[in-house]
N, C-alpha and C. Protein backbone atom coordinates (compact mmCIF):
# COMPACT_ATOMS: atom_id res chain seq x y z
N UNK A 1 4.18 67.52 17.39
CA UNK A 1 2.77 67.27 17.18
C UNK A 1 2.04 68.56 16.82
N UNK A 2 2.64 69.35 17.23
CA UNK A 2 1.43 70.81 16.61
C UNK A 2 1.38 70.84 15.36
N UNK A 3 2.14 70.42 14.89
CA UNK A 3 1.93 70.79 13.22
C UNK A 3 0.82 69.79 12.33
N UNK A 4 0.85 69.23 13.08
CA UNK A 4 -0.92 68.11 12.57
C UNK A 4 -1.59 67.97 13.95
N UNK A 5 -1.49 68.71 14.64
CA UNK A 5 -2.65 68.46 15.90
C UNK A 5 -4.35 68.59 15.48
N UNK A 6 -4.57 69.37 14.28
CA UNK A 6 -5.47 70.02 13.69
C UNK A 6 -5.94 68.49 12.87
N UNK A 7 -4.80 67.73 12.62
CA UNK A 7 -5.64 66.70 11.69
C UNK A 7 -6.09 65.75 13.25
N UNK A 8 -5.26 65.84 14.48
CA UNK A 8 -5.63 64.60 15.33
C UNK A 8 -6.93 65.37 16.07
N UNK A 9 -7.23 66.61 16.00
CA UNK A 9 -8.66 67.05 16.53
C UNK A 9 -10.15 66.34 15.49
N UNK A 10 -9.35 66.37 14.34
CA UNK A 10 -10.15 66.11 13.33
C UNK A 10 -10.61 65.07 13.13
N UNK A 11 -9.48 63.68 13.23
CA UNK A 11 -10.09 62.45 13.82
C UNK A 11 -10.76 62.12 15.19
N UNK A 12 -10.45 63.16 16.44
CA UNK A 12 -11.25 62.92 17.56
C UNK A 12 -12.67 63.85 16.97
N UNK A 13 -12.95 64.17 16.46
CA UNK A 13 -14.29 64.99 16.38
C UNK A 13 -15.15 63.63 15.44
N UNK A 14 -14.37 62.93 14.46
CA UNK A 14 -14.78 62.07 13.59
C UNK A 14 -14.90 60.71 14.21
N UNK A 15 -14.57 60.77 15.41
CA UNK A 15 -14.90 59.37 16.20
C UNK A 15 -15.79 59.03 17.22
N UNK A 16 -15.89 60.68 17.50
CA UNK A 16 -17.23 61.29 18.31
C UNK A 16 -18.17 61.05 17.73
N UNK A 17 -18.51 61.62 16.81
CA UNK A 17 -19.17 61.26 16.15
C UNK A 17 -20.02 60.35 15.42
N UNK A 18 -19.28 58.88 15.35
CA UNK A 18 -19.06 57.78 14.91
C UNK A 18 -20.55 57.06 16.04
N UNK A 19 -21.51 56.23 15.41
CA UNK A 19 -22.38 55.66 16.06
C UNK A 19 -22.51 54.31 15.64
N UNK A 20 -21.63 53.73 14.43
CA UNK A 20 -21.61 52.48 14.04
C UNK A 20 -20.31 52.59 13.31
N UNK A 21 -20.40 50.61 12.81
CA UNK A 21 -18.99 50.32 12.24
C UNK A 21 -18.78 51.10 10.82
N UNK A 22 -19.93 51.21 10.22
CA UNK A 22 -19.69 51.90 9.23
C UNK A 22 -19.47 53.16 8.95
N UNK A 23 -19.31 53.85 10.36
CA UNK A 23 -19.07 55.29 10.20
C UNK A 23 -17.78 55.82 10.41
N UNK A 24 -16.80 54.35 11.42
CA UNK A 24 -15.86 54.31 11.70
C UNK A 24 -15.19 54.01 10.06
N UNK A 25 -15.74 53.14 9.09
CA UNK A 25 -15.21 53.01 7.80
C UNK A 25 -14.90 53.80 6.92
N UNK A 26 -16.32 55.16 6.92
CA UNK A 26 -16.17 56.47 6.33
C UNK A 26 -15.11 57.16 6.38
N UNK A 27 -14.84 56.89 7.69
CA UNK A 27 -13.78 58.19 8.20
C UNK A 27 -12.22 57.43 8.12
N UNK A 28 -12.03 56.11 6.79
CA UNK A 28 -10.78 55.68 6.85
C UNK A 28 -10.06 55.07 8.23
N UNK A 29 -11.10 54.44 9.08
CA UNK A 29 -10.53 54.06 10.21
C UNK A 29 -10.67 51.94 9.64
N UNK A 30 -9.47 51.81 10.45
CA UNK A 30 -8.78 50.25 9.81
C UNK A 30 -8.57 49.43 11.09
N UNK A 31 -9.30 47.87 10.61
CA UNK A 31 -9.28 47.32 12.18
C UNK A 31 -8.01 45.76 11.77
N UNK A 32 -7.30 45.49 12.53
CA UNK A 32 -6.52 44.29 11.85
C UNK A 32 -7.24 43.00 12.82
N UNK A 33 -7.29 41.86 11.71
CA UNK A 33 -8.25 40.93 12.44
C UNK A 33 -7.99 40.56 13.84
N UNK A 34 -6.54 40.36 13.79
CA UNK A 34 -6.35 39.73 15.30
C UNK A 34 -6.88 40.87 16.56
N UNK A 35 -6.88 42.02 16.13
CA UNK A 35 -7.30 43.00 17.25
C UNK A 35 -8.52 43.38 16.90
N UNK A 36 -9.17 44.09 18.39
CA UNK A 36 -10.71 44.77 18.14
C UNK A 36 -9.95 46.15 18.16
N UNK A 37 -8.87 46.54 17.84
CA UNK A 37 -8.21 48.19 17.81
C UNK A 37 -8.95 48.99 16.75
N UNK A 38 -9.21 50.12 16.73
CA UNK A 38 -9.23 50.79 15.53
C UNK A 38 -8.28 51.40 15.29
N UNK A 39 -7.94 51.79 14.27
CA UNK A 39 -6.84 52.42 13.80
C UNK A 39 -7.39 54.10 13.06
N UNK A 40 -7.36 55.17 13.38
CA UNK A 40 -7.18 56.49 11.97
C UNK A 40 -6.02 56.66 11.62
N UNK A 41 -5.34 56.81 10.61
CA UNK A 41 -3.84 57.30 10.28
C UNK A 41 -4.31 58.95 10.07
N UNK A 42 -2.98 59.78 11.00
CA UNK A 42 -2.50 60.96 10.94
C UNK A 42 -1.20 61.42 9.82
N UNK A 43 -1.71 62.08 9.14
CA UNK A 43 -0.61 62.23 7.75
C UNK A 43 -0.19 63.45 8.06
N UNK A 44 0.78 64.30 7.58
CA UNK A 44 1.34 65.29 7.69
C UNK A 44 0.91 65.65 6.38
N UNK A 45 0.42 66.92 5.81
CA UNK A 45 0.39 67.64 4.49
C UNK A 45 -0.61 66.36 3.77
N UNK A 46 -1.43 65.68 4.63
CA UNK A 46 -2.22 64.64 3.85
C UNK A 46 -1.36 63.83 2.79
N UNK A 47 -0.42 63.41 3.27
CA UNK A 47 1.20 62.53 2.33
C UNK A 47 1.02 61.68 3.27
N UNK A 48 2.14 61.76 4.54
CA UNK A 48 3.35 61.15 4.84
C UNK A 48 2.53 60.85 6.33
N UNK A 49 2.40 59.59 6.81
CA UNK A 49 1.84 58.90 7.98
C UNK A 49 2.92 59.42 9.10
N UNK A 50 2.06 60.14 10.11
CA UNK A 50 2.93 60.53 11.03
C UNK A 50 2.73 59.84 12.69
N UNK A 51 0.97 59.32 12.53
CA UNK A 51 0.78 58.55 13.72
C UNK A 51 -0.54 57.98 13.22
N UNK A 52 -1.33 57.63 14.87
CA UNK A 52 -3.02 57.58 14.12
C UNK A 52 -3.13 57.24 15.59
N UNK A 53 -4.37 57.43 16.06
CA UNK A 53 -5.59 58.21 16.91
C UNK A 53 -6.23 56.64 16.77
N UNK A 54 -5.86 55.83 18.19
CA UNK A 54 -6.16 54.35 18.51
C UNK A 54 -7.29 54.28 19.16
N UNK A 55 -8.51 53.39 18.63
CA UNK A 55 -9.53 52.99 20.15
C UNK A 55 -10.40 51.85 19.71
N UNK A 56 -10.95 51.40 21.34
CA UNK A 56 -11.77 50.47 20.76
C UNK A 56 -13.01 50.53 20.48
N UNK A 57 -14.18 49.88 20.18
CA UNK A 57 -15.50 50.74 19.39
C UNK A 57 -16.73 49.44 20.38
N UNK A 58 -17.51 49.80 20.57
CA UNK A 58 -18.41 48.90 21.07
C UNK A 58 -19.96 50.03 21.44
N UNK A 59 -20.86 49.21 20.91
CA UNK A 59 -22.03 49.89 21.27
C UNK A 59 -22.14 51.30 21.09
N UNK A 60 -21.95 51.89 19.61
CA UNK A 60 -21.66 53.12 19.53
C UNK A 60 -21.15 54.06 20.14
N UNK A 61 -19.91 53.62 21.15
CA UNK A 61 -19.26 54.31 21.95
C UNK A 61 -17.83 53.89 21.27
N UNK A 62 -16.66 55.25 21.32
CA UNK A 62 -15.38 54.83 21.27
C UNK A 62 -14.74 54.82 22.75
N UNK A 63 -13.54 54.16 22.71
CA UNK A 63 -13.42 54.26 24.15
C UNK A 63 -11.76 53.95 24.34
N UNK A 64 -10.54 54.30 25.40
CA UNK A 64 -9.55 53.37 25.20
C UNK A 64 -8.97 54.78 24.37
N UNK A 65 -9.26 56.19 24.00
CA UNK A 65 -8.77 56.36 22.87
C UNK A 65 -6.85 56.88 23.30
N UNK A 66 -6.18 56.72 21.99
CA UNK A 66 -4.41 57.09 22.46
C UNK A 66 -4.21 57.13 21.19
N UNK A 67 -2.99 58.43 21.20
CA UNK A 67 -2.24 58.76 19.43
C UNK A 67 -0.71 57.67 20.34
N UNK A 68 -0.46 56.89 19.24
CA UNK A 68 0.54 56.20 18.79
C UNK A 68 1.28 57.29 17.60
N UNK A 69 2.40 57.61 18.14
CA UNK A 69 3.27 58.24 17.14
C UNK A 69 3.76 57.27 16.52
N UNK A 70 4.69 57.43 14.84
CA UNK A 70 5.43 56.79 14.45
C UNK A 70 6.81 56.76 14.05
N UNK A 71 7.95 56.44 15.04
CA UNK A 71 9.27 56.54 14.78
C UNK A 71 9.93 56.18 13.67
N UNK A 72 10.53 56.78 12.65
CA UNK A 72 11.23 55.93 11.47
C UNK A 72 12.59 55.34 12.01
């Protein structure tokens, strides 16, 4: 993880941030219908999906937040 920890600070600063759904949209964050999850994807070299920075969103609060790595 150190080698993109810098991008997963980058999505926690960008979720902080975040005061509505549409800000969560800006910042490339993806919700799948059956869940209220959000999703950011963590890329390596801005390519190659390496995890993404999970939470749930309610009342301009994020909350719940966890990096899901991704095993090939």
């Amino acid at each position: 993880m150190l080698a993109y920890r810098h991008e997963v600070w980058n999505a926690l600063f960008d979720l902080d941030a975040a005061s509505q759904i549409s800000d969560l949209l800006d910042i490339g964050a993806v919700r799948s219908e059956e869940s209220e999850l959000w999703y950011v994807t963590i890329t390596v070299n801005s390519v190659e999906p390496c995890g993404a920075v999970t939470c749930y969103f309610n009342d301009g609060d994020c909350f719940s937040l966890d990096y899901r790595e991704y095993n090939p």
